[in-house]
N, C-alpha and C. Protein backbone atom coordinates (compact mmCIF):
# COMPACT_ATOMS: atom_id res chain seq x y z
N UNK A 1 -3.66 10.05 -3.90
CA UNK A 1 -3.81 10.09 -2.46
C UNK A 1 -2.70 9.26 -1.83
N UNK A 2 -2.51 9.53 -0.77
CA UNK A 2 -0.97 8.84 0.05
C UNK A 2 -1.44 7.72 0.50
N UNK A 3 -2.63 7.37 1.04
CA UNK A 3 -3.19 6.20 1.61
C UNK A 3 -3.58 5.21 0.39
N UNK A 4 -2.50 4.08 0.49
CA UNK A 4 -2.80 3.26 -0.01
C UNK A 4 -3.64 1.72 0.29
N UNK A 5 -4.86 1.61 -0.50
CA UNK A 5 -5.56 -0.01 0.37
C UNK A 5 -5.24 -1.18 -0.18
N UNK A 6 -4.76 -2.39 0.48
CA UNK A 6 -3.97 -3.39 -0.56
C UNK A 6 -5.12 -4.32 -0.37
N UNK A 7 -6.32 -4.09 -0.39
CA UNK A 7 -7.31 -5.23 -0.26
C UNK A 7 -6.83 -6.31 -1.08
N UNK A 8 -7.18 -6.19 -2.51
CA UNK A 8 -6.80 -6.73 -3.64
C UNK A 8 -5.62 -7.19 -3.10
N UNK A 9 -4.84 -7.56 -2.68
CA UNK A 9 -3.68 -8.18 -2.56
C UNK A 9 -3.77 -9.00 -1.85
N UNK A 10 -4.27 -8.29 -0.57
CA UNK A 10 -4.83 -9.77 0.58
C UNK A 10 -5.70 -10.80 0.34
N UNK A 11 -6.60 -10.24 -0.46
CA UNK A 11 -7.64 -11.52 -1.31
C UNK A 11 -7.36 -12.07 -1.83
N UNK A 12 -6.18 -11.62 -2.75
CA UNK A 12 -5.49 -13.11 -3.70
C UNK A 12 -4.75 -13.76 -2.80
N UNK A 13 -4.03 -13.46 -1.89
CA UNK A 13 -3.05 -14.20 -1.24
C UNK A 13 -3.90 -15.03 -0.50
N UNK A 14 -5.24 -14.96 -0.01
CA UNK A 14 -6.25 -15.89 0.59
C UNK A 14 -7.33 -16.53 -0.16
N UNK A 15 -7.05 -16.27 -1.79
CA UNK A 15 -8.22 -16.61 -2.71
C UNK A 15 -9.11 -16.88 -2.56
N UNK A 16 -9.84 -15.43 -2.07
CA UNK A 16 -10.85 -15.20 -1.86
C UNK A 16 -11.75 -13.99 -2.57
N UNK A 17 -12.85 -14.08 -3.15
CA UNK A 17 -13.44 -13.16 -3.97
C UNK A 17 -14.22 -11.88 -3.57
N UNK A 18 -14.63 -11.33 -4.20
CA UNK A 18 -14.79 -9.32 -3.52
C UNK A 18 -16.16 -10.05 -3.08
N UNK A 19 -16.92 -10.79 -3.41
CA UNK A 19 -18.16 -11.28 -3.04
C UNK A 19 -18.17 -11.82 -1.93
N UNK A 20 -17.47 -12.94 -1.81
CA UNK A 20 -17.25 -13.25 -0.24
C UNK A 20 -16.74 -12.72 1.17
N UNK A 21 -15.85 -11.84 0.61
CA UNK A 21 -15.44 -11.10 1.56
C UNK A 21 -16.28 -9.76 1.81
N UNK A 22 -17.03 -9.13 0.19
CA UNK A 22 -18.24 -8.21 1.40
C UNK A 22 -19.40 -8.80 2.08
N UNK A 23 -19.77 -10.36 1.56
CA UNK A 23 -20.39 -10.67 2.49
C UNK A 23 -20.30 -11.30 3.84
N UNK A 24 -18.92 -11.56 3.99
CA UNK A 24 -18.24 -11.62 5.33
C UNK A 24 -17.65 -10.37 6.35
N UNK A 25 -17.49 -9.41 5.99
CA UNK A 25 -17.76 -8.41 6.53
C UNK A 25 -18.71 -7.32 6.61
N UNK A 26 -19.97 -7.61 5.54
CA UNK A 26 -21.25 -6.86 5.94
C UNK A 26 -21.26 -5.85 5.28
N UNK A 27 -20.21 -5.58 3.63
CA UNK A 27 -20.67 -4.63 3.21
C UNK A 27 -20.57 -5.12 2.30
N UNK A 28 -21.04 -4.01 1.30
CA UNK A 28 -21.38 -4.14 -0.70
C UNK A 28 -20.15 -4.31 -1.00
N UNK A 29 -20.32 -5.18 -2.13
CA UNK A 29 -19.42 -4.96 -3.22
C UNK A 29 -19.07 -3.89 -3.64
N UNK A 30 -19.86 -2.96 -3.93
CA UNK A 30 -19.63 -1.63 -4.49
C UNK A 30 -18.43 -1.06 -3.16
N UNK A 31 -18.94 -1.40 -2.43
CA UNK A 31 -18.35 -0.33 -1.12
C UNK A 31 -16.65 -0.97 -0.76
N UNK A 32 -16.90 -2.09 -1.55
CA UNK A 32 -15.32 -2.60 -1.51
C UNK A 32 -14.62 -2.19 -2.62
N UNK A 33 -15.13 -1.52 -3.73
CA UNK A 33 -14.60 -1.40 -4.93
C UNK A 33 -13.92 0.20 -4.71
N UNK A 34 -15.06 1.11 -3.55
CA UNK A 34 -14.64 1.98 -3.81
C UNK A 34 -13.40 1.96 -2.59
N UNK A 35 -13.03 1.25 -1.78
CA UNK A 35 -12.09 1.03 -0.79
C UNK A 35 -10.83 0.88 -1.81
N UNK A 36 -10.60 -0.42 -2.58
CA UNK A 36 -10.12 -0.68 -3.30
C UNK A 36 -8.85 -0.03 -4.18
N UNK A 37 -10.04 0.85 -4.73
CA UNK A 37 -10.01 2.11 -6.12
C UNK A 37 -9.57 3.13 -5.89
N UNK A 38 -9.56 3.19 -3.99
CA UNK A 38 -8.74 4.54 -3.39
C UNK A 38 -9.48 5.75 -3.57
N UNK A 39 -10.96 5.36 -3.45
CA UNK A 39 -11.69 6.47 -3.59
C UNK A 39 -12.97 6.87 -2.37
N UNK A 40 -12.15 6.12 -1.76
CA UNK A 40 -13.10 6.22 -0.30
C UNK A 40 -12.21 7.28 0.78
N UNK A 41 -13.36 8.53 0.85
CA UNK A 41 -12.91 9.70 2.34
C UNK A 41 -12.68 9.11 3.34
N UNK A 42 -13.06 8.27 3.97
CA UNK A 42 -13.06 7.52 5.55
C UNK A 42 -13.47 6.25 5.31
N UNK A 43 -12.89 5.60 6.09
CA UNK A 43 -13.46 4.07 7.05
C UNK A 43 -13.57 3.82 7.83
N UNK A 44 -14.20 3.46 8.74
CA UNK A 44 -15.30 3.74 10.09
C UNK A 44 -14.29 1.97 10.95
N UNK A 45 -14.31 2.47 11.67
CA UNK A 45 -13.37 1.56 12.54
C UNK A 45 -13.84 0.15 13.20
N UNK A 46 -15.42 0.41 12.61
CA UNK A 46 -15.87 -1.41 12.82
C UNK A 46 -16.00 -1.67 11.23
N UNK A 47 -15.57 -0.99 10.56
CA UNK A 47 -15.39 -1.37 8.85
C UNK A 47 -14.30 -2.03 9.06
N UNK A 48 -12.92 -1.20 9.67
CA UNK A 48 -11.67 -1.41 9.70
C UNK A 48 -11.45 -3.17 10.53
N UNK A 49 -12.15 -3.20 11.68
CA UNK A 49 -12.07 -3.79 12.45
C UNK A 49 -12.54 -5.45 12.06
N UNK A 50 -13.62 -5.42 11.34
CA UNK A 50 -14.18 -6.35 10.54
C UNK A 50 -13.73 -6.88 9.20
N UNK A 51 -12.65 -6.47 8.48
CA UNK A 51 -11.64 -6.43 7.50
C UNK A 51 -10.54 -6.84 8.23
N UNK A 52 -10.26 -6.53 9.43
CA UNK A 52 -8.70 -7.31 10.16
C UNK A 52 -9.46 -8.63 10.30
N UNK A 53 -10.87 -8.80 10.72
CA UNK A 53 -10.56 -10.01 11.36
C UNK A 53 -10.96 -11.08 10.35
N UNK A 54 -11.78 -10.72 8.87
CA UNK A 54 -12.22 -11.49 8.17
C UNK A 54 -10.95 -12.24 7.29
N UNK A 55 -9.90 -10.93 7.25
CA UNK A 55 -8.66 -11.28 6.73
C UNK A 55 -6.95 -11.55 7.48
N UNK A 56 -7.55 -11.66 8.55
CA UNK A 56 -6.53 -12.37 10.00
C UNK A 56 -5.22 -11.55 9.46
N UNK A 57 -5.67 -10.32 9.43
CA UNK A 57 -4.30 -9.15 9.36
C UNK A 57 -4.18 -8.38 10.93
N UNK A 58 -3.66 -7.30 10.15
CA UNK A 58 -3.35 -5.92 11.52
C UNK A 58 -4.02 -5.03 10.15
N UNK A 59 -4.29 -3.59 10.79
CA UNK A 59 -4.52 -2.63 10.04
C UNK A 59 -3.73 -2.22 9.64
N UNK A 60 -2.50 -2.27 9.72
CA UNK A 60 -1.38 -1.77 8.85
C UNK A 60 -0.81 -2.74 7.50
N UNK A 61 -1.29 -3.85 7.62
CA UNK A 61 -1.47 -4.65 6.43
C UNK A 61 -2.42 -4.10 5.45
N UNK A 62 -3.39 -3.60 5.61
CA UNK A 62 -4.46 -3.02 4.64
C UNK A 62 -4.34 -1.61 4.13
N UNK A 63 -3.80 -0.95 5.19
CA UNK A 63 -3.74 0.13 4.42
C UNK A 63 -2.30 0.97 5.11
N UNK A 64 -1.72 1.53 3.94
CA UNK A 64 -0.22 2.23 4.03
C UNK A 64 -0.19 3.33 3.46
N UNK A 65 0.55 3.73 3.96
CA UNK A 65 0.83 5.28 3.44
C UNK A 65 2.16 5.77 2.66
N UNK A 66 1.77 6.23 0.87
CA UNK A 66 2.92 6.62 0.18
C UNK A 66 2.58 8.16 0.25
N UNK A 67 3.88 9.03 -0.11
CA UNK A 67 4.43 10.06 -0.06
C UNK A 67 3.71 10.77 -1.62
N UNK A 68 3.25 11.59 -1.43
CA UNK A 68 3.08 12.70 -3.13
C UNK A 68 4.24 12.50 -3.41
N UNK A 69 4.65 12.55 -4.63
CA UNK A 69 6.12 12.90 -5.20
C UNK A 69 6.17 14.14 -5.37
């Protein structure tokens, strides 16, 4: 898929664990794994919105877009 999520990246750079951060933004673990794993259809824009602010980004920090080869 072209949409790439750099969760995992922002969490280490704030060492912070998948546990704390779904319980700082209000969702499962699971539901971060599948964000993660690049296996999530949609993200709902107070998902999105609650991920900028738990991780003092922009939404374009979290998620980017690569090209199919």
């Amino acid at each position: 898929m072209p949409i790439v999520v750099d969760i995992d990246v922002l969490l280490a750079r704030r060492n912070m664990s998948v546990g704390e951060f779904a319980a700082a933004v209000g969702i499962t673990p699971a539901n971060i794994a599948v964000l993660k794993n690049g296996r999530a259809k949609a993200v709902r824009f107070a998902t999105l919105d609650a991920i900028c602010r738990v991780l003092e980004c922009q939404p374009g920090d979290v998620l980017r877009y690569v090209p199919d080869e």
